[in-house]
N, C-alpha and C. Protein backbone atom coordinates (compact mmCIF):
# COMPACT_ATOMS: atom_id res chain seq x y z
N UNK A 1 0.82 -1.20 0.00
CA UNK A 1 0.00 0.00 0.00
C UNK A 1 0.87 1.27 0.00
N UNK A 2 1.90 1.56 0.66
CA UNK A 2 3.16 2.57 0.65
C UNK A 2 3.57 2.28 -0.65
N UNK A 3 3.68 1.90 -1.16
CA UNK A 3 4.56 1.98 -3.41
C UNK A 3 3.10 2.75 -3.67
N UNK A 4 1.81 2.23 -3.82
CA UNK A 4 0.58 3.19 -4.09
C UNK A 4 0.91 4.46 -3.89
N UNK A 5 1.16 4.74 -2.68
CA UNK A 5 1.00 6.33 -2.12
C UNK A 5 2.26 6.65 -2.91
N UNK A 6 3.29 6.00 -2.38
CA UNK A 6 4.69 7.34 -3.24
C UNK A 6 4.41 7.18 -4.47
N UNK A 7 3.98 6.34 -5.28
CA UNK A 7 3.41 6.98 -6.50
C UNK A 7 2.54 7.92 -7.07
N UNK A 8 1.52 8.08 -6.42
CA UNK A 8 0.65 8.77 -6.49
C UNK A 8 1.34 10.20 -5.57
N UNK A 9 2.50 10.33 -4.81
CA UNK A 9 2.89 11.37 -4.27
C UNK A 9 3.83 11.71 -5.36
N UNK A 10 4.59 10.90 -6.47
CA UNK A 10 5.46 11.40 -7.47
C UNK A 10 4.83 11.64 -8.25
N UNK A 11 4.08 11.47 -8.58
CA UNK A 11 2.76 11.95 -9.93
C UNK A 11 2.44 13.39 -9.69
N UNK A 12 2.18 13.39 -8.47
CA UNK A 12 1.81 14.36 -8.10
C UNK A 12 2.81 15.85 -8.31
N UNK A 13 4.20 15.12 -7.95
CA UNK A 13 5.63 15.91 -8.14
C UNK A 13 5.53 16.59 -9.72
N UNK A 14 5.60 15.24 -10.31
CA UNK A 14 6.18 15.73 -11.56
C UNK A 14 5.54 15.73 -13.11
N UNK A 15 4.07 15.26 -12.99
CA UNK A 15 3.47 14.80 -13.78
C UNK A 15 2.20 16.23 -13.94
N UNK A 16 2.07 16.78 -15.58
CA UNK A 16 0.86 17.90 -15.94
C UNK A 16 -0.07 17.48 -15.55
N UNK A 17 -1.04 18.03 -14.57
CA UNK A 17 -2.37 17.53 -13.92
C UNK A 17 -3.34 18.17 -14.41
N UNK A 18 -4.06 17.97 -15.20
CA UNK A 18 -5.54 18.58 -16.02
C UNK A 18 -6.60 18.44 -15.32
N UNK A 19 -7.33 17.85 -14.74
CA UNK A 19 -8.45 18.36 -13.35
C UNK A 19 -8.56 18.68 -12.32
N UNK A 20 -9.58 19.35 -12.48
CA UNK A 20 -9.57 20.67 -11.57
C UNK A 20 -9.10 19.71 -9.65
N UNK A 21 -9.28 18.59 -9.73
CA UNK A 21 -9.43 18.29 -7.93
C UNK A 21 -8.44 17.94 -8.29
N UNK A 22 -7.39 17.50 -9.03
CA UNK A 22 -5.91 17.23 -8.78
C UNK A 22 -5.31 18.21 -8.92
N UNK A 23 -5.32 19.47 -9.38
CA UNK A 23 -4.89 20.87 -9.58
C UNK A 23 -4.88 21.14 -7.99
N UNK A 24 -5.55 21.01 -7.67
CA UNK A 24 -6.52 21.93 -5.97
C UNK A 24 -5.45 20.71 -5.23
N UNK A 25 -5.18 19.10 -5.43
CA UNK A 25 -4.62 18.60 -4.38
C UNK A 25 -3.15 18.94 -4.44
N UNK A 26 -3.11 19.30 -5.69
CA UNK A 26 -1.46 19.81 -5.89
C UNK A 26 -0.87 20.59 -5.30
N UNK A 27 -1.76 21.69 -5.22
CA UNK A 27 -1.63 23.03 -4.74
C UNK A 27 -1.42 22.85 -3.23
N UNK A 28 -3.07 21.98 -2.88
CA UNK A 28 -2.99 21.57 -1.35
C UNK A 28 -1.90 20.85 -0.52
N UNK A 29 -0.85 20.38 -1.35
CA UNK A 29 -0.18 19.57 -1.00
C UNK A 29 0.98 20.22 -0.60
N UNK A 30 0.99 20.92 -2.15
CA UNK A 30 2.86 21.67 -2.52
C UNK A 30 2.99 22.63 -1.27
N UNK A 31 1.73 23.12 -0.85
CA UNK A 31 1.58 24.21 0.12
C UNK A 31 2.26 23.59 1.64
N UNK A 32 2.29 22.16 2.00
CA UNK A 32 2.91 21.80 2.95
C UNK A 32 4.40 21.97 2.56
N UNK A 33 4.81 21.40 1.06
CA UNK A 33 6.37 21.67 1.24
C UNK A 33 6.83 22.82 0.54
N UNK A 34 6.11 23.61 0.17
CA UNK A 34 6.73 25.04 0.03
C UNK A 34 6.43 26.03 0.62
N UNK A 35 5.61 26.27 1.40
CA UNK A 35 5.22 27.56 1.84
C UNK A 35 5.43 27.14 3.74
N UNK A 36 4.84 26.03 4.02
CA UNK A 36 4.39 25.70 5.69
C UNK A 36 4.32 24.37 5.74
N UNK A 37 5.23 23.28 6.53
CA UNK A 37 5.16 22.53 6.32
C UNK A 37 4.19 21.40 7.39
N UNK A 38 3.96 22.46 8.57
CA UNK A 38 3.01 22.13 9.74
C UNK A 38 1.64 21.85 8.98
N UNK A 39 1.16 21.77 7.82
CA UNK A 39 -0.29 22.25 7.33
C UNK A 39 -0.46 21.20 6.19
N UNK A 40 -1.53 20.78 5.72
CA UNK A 40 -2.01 20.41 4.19
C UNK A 40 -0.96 19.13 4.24
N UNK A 41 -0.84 17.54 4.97
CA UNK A 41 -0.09 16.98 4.91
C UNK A 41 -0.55 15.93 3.60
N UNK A 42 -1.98 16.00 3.45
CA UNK A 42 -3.28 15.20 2.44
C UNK A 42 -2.43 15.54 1.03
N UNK A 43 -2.14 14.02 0.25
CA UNK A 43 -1.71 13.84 -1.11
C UNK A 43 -2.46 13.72 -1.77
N UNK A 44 -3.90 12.86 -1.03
CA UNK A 44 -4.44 12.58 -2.40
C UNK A 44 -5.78 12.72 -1.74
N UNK A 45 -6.30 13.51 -0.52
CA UNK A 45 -7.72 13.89 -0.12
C UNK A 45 -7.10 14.91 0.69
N UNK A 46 -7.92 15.80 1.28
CA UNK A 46 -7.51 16.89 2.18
C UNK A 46 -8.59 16.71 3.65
N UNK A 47 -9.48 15.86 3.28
CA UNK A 47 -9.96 15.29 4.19
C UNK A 47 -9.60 15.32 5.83
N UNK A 48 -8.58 14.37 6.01
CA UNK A 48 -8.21 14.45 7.28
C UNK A 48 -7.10 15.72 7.86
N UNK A 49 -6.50 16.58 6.88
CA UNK A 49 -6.22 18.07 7.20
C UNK A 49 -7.78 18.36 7.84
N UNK A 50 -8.97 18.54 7.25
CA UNK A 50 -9.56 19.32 8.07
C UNK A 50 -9.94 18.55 9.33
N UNK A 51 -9.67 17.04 9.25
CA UNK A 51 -10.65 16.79 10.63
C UNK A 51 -9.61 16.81 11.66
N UNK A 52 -7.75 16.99 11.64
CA UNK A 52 -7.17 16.87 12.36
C UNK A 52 -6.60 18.48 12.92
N UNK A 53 -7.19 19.55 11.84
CA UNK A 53 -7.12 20.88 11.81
C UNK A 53 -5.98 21.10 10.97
N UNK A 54 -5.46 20.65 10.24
CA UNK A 54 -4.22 21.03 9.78
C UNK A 54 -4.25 21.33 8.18
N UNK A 55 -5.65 22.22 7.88
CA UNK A 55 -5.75 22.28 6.32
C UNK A 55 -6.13 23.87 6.46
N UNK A 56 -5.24 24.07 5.72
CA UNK A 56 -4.97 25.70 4.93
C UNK A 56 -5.43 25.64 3.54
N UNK A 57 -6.24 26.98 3.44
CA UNK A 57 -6.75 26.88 1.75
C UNK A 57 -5.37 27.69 0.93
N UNK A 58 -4.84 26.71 -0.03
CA UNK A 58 -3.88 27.31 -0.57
C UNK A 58 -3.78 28.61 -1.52
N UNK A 59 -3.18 29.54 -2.05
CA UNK A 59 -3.19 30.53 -2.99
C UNK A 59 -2.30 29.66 -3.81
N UNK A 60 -3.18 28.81 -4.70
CA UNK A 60 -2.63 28.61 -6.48
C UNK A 60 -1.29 29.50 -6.78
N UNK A 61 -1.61 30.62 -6.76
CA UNK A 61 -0.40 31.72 -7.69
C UNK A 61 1.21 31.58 -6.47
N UNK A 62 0.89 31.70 -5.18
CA UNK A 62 2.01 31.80 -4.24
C UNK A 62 2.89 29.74 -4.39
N UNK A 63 1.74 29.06 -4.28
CA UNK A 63 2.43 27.93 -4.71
C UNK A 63 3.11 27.28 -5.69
N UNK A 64 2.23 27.95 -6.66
CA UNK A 64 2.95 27.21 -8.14
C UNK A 64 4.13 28.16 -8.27
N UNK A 65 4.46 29.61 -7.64
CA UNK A 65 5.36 29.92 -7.92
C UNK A 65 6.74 29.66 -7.37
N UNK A 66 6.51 28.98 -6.28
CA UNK A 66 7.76 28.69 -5.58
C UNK A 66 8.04 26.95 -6.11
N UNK A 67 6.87 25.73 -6.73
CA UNK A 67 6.92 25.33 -7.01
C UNK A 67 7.86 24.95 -8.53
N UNK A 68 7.62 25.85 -9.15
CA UNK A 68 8.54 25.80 -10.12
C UNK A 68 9.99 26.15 -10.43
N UNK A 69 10.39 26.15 -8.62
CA UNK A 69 11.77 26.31 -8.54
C UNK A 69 12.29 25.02 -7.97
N UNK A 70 11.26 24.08 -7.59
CA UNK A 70 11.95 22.74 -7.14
C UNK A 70 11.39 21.89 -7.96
N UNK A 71 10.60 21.81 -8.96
CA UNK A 71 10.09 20.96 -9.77
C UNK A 71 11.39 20.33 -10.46
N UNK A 72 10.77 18.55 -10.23
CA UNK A 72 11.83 17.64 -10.55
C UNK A 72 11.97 17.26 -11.83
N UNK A 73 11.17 17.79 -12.94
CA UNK A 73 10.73 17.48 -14.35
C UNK A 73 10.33 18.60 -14.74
């Protein structure tokens, strides 16, 4: 079940995402390792960020921009 997830966590890395809820988990995600890393720990639901309190609504523009300085592809 862990090879599932880091795949779906490298997809997530490095792979063009065209819908809109993988756009939003991208964002939700990248926002733990680029901006705050206490927050948004959810790869592939954001779900339990909110039920454990730890979900921040991301700003798209502040993430993807720091994102495209560590992008692995």
């Amino acid at each position: 079940m862990y090879f599932v997830y880091e795949l779906i966590h490298r997809r997530v890395h490095t792979n063009e995402l065209k819908h809109s809820y993988t756009k939003f988990m991208r964002a939700h995600h990248f926002y733990d390792h680029y901006v705050e890393s206490s927050v948004n720990h959810g790869v592939t639901v954001a779900f339990w960020d909110r039920v454990s309190g730890t979900f921040v609504k991301a700003n798209l523009d502040d993430v993807y921009s720091l994102e495209k300085k560590w992008r692995v592809i």
